[in-house]
Protein backbone atom coordinates (compact mmCIF):
# COMPACT_ATOMS: atom_id res chain seq x y z
CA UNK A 1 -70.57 14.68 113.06
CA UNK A 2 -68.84 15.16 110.03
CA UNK A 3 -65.61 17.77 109.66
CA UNK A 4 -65.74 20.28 107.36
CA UNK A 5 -63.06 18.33 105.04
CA UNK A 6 -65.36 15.39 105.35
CA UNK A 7 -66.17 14.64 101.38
CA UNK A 8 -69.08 15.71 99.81
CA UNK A 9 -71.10 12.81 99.00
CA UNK A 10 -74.37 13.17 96.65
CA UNK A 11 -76.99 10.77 97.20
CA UNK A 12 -79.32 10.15 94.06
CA UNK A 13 -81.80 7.81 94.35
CA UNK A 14 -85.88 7.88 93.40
CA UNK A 15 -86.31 6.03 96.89
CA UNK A 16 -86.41 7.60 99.62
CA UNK A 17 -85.71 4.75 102.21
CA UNK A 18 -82.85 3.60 100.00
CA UNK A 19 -81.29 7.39 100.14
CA UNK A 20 -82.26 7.88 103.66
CA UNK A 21 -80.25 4.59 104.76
CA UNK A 22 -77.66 5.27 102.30
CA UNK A 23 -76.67 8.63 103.59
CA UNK A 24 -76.89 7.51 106.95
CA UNK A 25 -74.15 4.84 106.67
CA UNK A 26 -72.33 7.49 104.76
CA UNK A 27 -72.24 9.79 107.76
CA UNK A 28 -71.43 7.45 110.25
CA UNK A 29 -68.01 6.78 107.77
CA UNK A 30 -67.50 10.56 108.22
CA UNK A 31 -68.84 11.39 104.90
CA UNK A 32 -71.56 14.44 104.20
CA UNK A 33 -73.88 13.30 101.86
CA UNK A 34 -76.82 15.34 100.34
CA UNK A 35 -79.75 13.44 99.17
CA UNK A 36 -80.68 14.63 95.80
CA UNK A 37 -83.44 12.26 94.17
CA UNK A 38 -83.80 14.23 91.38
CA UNK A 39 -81.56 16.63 88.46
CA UNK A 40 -83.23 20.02 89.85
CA UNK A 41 -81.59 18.68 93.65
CA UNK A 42 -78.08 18.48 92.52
CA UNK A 43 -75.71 20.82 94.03
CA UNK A 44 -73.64 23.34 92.00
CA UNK A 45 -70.46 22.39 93.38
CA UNK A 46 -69.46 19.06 92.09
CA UNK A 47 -69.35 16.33 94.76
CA UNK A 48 -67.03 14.32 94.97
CA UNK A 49 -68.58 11.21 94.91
CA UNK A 50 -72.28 10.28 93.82
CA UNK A 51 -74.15 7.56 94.27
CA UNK A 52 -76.56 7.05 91.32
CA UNK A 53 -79.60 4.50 92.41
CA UNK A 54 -80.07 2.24 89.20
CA UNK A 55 -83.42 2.00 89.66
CA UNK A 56 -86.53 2.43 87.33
CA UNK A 57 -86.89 6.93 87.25
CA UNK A 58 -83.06 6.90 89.03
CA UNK A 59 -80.87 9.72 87.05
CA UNK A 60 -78.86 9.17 84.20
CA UNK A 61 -75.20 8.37 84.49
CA UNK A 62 -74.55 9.83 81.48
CA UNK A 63 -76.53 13.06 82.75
CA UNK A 64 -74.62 13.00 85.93
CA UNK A 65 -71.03 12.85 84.52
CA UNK A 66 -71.31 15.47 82.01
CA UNK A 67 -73.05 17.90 84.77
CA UNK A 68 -70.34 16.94 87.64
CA UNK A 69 -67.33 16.53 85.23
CA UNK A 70 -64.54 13.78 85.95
CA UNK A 71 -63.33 14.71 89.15
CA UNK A 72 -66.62 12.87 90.60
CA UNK A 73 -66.40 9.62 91.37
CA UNK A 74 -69.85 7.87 90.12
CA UNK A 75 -70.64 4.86 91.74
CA UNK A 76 -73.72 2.71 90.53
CA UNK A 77 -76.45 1.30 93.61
CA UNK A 78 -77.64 -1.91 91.65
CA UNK A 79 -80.65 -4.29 93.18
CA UNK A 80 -81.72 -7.53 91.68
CA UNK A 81 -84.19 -5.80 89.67
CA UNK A 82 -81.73 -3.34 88.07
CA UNK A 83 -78.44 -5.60 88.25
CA UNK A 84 -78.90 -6.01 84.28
CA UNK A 85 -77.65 -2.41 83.26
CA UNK A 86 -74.75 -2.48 85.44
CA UNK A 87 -72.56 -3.05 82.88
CA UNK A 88 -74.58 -0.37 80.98
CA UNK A 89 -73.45 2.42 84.08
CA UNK A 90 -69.90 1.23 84.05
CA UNK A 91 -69.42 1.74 80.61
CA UNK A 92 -71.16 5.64 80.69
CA UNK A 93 -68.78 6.94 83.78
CA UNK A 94 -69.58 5.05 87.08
CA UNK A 95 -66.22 3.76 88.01
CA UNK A 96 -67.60 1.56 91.12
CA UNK A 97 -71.11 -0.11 92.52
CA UNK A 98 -72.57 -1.24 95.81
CA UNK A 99 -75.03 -3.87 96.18
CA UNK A 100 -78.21 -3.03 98.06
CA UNK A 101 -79.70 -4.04 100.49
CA UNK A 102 -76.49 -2.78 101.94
CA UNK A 103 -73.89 -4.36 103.39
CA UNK A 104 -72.50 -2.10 105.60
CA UNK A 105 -68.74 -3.84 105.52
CA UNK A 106 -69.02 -4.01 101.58
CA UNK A 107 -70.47 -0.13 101.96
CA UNK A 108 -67.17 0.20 103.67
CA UNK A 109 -64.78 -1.01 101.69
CA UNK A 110 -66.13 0.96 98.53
CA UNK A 111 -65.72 4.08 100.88
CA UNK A 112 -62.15 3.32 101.64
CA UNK A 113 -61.56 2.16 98.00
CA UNK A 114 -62.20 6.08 96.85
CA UNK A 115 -61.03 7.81 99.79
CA UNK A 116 -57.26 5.92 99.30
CA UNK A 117 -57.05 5.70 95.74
CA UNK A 118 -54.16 3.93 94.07
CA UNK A 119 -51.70 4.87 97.28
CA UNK A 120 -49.74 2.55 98.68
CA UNK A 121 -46.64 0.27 96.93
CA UNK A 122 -47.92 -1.36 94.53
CA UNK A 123 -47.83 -4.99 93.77
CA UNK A 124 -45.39 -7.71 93.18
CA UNK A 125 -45.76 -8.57 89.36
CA UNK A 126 -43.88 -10.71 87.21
CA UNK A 127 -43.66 -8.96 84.18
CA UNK A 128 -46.29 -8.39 80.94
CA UNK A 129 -46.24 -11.92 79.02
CA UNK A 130 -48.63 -14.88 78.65
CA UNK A 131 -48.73 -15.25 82.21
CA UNK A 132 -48.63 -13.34 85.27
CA UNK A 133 -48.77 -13.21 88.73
CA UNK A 134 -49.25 -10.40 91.33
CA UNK A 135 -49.40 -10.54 95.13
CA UNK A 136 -50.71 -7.81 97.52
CA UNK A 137 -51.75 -7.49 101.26
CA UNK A 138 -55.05 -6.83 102.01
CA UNK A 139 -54.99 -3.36 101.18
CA UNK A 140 -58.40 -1.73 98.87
CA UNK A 141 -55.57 0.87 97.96
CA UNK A 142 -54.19 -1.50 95.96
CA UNK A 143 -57.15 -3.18 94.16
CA UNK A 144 -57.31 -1.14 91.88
CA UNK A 145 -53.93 -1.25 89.89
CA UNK A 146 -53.81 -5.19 90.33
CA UNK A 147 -57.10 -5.40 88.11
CA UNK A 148 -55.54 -2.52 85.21
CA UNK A 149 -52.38 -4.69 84.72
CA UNK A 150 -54.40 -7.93 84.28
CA UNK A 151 -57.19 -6.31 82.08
CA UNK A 152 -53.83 -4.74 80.55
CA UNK A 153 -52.63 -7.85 79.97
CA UNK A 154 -55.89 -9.61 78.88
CA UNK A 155 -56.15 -6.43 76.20
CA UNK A 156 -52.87 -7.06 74.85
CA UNK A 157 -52.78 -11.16 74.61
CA UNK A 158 -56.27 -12.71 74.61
CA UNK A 159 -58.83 -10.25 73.72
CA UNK A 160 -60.47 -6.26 73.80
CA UNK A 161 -63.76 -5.06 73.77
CA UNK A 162 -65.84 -4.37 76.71
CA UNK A 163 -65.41 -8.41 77.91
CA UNK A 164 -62.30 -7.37 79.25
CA UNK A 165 -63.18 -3.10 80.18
CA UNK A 166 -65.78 -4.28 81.26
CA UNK A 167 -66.64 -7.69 82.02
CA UNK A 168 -63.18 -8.94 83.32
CA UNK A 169 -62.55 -6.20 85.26
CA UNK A 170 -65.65 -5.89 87.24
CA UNK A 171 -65.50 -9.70 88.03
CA UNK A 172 -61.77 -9.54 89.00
CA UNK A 173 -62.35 -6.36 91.04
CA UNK A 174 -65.26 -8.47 92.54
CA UNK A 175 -63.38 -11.21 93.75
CA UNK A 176 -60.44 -9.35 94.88
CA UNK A 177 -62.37 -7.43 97.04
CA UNK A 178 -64.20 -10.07 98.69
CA UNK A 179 -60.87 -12.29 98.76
CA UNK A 180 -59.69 -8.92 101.25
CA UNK A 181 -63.15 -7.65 103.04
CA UNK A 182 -64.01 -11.61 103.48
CA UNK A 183 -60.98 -14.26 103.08
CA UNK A 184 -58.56 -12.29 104.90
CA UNK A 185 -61.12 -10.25 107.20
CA UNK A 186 -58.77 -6.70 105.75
CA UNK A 187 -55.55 -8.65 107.48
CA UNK A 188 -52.81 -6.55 105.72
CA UNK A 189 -50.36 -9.47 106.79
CA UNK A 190 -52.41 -11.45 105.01
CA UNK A 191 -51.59 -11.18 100.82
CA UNK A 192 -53.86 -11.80 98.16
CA UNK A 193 -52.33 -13.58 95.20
CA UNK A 194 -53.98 -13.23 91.72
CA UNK A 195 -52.77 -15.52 88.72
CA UNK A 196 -53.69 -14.86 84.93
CA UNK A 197 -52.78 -16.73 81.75
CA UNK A 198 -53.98 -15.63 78.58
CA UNK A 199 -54.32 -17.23 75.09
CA UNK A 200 -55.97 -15.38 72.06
CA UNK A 201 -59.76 -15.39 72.93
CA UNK A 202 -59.48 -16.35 76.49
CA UNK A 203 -58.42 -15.21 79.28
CA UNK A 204 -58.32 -17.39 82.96
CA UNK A 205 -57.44 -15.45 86.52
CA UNK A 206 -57.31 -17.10 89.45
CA UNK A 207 -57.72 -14.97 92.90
CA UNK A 208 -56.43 -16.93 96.00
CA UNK A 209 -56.66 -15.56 99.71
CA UNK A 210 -55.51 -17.08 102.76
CA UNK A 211 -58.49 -17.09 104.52
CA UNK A 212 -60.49 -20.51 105.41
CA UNK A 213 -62.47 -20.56 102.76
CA UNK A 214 -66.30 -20.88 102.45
CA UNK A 215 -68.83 -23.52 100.75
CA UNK A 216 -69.84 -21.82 97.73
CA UNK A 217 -73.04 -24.45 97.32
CA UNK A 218 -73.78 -23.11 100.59
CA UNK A 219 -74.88 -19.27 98.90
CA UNK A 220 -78.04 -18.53 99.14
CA UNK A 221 -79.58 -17.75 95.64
CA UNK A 222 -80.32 -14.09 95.55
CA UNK A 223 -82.24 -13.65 93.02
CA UNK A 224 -85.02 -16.11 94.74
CA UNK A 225 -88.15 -13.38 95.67
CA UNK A 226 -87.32 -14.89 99.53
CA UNK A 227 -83.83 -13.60 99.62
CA UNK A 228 -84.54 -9.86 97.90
CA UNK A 229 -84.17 -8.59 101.21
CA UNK A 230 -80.93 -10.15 102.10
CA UNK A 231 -77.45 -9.16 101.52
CA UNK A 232 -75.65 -12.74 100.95
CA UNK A 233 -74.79 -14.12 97.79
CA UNK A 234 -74.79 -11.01 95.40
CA UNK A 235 -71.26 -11.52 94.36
CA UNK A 236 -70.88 -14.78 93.36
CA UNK A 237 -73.90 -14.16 91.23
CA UNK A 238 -71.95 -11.15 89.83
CA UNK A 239 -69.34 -13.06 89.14
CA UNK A 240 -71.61 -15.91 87.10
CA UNK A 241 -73.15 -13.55 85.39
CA UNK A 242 -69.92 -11.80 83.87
CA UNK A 243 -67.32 -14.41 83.89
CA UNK A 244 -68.11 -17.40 81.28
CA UNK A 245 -66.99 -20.51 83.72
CA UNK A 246 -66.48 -19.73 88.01
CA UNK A 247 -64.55 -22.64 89.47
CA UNK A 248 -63.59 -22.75 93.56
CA UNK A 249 -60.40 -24.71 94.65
CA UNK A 250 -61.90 -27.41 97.78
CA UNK A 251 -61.29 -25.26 100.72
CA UNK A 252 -62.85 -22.28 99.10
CA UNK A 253 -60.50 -19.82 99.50
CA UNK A 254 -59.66 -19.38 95.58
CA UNK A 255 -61.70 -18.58 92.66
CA UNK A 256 -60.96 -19.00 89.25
CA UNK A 257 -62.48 -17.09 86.36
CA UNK A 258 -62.78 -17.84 82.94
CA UNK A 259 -63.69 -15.63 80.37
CA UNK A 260 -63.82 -15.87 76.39
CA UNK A 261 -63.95 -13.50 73.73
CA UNK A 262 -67.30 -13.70 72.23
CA UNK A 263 -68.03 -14.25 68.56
CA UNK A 264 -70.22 -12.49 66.12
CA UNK A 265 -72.31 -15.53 65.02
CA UNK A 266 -73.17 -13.71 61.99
């Protein structure tokens, strides 16, 4: 059972199964979540964290930050059906998502990503210019600060906007995550190495692991009605949907990610 310092954890979510397995995984990480489907059930006291279910009659992020204030951590629960206003939730206050069905590992990693912050040294940079190059172990403390100084970076020599707020740093934070929960199996002797080189209206980041790699043709399709159920494959097709080109080295244990400023074709 949960201590009472465990974190308070708010559930939101018009479905019950989905908040009933939600806050069960949540208490079994030593969390003590509340399910509250609806405005009326939130608690007085902020939480601090919230889960906000993305789904068609799910609450409204913007609703849910200015009632819990910015000391909650809002994190978006996005499904195939309601993947397309993800970007939508990031930009009115969810700082984070989770996939579902869920993933209990990826479930996991989101938990520990809140819970430790930005702690930790950071990483090994080579300095703001038209190229740089950080290095990290396997650490989700980290992840976090690697993706502001290349979305820094990106802001300051290829392009603004909400393709890099946004776009860039959801798909970086994507593949740095899986390079540490998947390539190096949360190893902290293992290091992550992320590359970036930006010219005006593009930007290119490469994140290499030092896993073995996978077969990327080998990913199921999740958006197929067959695979709804399954939890394989959501974040490459994150990644393709955000990033303009997604290119694997041949042992599978890098991904590069090109993205372009867009233009106003009017």
């Amino acid at each position: 059972m949960p201590g009472p310092d465990a974190a308070r954890v708010v559930v939101c979510s018009p479905r019950p199964a989905v908040a009933a397995e939600l806050a069960a995984e949540l208490e079994r990480l030593g969390a003590r979540p509340v399910i509250a489907p609806a405005r009326a059930d939130w608690p007085e006291e902020p939480p601090d964290l919230a889960f906000l279910d993305l789904a068609a009659g799910g609450p409204s992020v913007r609703e849910a930050r200015g009632v819990f204030g910015l000391e909650t951590d809002l994190v978006a629960v996005v499904d195939n059906e309601s993947v397309d206003g993800l970007l939508a939730a990031l930009a009115a206050g969810c700082s984070d998502y989770l996939f579902h069905p869920l993933n209990p590992a990826e479930l996991g990693l989101r938990w520990r990503r809140h819970r430790d912050g930005t702690g930790g040294p950071r990483a090994r940079r080579s300095g703001l210019s038209a190229e740089i190059r950080l290095e990290l172990p396997s650490r989700v403390g980290l992840v976090r600060d690697a993706v502001s100084e290349v979305v820094e970076a990106c802001e300051r020599l290829a392009f603004a906007g909400s393709r890099a707020t946004l776009n860039l740093r959801v798909a970086l934070g994507e593949a740095v995550a899986n390079a540490i929960l998947y390539g190096n199996a949360e190893d902290a002797g293992k290091r992550v190495r992320i590359t970036a080189s930006f010219r005006p209206g593009q930007a290119v980041v490469t994140v290499a692991d030092e896993g073995p790699g996978f077969d990327p043709g080998a990913v199921i399709d999740p958006t197929r009605p067959e695979n709804r159920d399954r939890s394989h494959g959501r974040g490459l097709f994150l990644l393709r949907s955000l990033a303009d080109e997604v290119r694997f080295n041949e042992s599978g244990n890098a991904v590069t990610l090109v993205l372009r400023q867009e233009v106003d074709g009017g």
